[in-house]
Protein backbone atom coordinates (compact mmCIF):
# COMPACT_ATOMS: atom_id res chain seq x y z
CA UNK A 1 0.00 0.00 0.00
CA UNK A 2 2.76 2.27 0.72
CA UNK A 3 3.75 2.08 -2.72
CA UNK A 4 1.04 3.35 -4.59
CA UNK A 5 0.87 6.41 -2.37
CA UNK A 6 2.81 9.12 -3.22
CA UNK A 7 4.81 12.01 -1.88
CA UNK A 8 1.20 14.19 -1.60
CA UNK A 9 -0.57 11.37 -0.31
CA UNK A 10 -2.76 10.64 -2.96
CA UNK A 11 -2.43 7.62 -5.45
CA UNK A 12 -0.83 8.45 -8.35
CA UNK A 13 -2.40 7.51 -11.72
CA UNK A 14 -0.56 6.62 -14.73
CA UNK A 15 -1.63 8.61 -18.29
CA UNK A 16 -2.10 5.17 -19.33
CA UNK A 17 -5.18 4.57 -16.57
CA UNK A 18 -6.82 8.45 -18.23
CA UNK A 19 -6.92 7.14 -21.50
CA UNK A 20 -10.18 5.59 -21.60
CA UNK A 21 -11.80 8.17 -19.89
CA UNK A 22 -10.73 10.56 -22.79
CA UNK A 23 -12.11 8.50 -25.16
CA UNK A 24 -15.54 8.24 -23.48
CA UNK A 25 -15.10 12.02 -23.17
CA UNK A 26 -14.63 11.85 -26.88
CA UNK A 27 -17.81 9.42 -27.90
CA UNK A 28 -20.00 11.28 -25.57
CA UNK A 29 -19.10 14.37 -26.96
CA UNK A 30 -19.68 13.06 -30.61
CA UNK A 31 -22.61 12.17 -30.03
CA UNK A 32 -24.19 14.95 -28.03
CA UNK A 33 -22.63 16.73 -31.17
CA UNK A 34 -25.02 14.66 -33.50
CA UNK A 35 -27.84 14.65 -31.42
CA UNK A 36 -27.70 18.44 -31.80
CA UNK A 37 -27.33 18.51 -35.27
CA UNK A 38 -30.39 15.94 -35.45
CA UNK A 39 -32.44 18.43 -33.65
CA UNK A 40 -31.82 21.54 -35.88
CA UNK A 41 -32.21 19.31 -38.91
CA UNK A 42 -35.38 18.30 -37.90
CA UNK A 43 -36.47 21.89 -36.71
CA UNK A 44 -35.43 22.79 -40.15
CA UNK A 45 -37.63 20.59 -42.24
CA UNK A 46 -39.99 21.13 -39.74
CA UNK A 47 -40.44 25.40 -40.57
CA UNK A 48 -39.51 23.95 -44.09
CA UNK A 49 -42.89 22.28 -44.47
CA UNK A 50 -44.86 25.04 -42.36
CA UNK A 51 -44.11 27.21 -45.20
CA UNK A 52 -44.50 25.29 -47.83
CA UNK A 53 -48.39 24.42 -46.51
CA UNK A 54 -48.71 28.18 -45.98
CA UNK A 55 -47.94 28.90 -49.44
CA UNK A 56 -50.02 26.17 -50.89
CA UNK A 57 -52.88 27.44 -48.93
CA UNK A 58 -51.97 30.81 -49.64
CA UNK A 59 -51.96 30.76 -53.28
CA UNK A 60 -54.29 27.31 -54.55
CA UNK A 61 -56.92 30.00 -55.49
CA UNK A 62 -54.19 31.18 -57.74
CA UNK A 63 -55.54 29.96 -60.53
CA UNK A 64 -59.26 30.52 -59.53
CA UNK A 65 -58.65 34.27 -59.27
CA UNK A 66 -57.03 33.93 -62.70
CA UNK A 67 -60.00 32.21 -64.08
CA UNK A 68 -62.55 35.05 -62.33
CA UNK A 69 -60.69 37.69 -63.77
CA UNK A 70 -61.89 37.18 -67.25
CA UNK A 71 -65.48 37.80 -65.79
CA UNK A 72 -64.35 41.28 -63.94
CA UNK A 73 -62.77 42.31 -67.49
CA UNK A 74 -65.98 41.63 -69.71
CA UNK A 75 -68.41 43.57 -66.15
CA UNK A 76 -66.08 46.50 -66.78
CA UNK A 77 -66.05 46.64 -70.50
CA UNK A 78 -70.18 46.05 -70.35
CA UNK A 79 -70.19 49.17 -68.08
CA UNK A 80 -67.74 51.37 -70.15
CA UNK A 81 -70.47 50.09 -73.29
CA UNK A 82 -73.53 50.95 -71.12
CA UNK A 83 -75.49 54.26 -72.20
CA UNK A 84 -74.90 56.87 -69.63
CA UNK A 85 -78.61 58.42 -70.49
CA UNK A 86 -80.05 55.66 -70.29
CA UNK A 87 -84.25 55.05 -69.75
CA UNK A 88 -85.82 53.32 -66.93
CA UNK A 89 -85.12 49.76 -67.84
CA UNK A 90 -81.69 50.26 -68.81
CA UNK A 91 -80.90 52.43 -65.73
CA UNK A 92 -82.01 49.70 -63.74
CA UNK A 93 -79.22 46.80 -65.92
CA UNK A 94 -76.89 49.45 -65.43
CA UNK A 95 -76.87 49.76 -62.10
CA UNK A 96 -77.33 45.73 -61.72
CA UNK A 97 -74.18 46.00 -63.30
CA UNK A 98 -72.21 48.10 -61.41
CA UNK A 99 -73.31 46.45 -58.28
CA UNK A 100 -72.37 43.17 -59.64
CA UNK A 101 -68.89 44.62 -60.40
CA UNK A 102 -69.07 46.08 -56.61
CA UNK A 103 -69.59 42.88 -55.37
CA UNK A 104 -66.94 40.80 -57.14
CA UNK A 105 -64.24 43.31 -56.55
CA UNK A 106 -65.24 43.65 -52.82
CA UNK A 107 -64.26 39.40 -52.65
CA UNK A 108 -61.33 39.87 -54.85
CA UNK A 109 -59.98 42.08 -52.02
CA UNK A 110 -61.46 39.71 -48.71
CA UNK A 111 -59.33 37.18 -50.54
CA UNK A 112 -56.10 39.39 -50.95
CA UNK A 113 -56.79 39.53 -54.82
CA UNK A 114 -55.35 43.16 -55.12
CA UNK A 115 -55.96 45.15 -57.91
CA UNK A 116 -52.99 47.05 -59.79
CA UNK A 117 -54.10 50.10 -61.97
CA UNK A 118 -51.33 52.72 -62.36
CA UNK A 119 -52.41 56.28 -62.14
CA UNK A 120 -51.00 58.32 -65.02
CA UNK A 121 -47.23 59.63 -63.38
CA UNK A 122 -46.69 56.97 -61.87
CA UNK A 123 -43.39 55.03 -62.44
CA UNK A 124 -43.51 51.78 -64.63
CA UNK A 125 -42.66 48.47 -62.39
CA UNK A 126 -41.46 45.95 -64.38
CA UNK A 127 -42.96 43.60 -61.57
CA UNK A 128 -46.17 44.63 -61.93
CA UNK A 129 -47.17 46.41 -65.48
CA UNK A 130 -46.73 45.13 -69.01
CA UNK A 131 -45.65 48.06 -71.08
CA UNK A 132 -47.36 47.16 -74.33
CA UNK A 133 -46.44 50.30 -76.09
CA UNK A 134 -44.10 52.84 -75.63
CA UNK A 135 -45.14 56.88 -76.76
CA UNK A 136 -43.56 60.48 -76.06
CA UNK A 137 -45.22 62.09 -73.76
CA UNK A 138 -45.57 66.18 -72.75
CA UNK A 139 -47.70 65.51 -69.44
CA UNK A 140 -45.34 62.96 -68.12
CA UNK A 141 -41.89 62.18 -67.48
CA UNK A 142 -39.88 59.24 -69.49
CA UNK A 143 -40.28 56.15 -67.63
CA UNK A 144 -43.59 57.07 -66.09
CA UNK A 145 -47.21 55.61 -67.10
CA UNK A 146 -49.19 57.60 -69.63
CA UNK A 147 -52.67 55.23 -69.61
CA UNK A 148 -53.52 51.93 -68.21
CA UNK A 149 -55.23 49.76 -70.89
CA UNK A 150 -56.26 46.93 -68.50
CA UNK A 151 -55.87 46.79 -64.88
CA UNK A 152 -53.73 44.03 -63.69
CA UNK A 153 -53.99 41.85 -60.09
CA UNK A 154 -51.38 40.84 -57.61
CA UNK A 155 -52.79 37.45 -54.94
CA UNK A 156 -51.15 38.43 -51.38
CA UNK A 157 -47.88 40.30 -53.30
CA UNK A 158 -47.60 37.28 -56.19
CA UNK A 159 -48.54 38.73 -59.45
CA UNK A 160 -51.49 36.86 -60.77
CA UNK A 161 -51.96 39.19 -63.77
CA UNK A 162 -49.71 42.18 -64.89
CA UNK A 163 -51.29 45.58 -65.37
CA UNK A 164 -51.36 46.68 -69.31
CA UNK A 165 -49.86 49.80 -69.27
CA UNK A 166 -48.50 52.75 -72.32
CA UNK A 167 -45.29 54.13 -71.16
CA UNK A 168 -44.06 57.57 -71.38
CA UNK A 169 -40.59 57.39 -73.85
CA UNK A 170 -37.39 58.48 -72.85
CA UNK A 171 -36.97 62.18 -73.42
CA UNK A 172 -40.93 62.87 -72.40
CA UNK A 173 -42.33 65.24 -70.18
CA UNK A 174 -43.09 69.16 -69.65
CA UNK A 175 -39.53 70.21 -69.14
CA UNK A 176 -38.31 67.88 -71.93
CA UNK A 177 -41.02 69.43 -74.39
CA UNK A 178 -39.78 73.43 -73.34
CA UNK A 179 -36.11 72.19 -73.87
CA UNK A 180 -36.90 70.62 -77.12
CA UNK A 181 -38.82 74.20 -77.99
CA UNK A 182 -36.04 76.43 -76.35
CA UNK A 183 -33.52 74.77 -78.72
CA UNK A 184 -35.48 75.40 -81.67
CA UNK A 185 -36.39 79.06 -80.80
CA UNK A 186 -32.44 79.42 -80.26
CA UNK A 187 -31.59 78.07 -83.64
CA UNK A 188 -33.94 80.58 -84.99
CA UNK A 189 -36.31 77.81 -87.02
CA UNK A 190 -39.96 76.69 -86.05
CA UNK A 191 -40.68 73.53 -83.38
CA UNK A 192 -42.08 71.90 -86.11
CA UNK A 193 -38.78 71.83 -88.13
CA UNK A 194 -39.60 74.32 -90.32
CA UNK A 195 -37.32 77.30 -91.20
């Protein structure tokens, strides 16, 4: 006995007799280490498939709205067609009409079916308009929308259906227009290009 005690009175260990400790240390701490990395994987797939169901709920009457907004399109071109003095009778389809077009555009927006029709001035988005033609323009600046030709619909920020819009050209707007005609005053000819 009085061999294995040393000079501080405790038994002395060999590094030899640590060594499997260290390696349990080791294992244990592997695995913790994948046990971990389980965990976040499977918290992962987890918000993974939380957002893919939200989206899928979110946007299955994608293709519904799509389908519905042929039906707004021919209530608002019936209206634009409708006389304006009309009698009795046709007051009465007239107003049908608009209420009709009242109603449906009322659900479009309960259901987050926005509708997208740029005001004249305001700036073309490529991720919302369609620029189907492009036009000088003295009211507006270049890059700005002149007219909307049909009003387009975005489902909760998605664009369902792009808004049709005529573009102002490069070069347009007031202050483009009274350089153009300062220039030509200057040179001492006619705006039209006349001398």
């Amino acid at each position: 006995m009085d061999a294995d005690i040393g000079e501080t009175g405790g038994f002395e260990a060999g590094e030899d007799d640590l060594g499997p400790i260290d390696a349990l240390i080791a294992e244990r701490d592997q695995w913790k280490d994948r046990a971990l990395r389980a965990v976040a994987e499977a918290e992962n797939t987890k918000r993974r498939a939380e957002t893919q169901n939200n989206d899928a709920r979110a946007y299955a009457i994608q293709k519904f709205a799509r389908d519905l907004l042929g039906v707004a399109d021919n209530l608002e071109r019936a209206l634009q067609a409708a006389p304006k003095d009309a009698d009795a009778g046709e007051a009465g389809l007239v107003t049908g009409l608009e209420l009709t077009q009242k109603s449906l555009l009322q659900a479009f927006e309960s259901n987050n079916l926005k509708r997208v029709a740029p005001e004249p001035g305001e700036p073309f988005d490529p991720n919302l308009h369609q620029a189907m033609m492009e036009q000088p323009s003295d009211s507006v600046q270049g890059g700005q929308v002149i007219q909307t030709l049909q009003a387009g619909y975005a489902l909760f920020g998605r664009v369902v259906r792009p808004a049709m819009v005529v573009v102002a050209a490069r070069g347009s707007g007031a202050a483009a227009g009274n350089a153009a005609y300062a220039a030509a005053a200057a040179a001492g000819g006619n705006f039209d290009g006349k001398a």
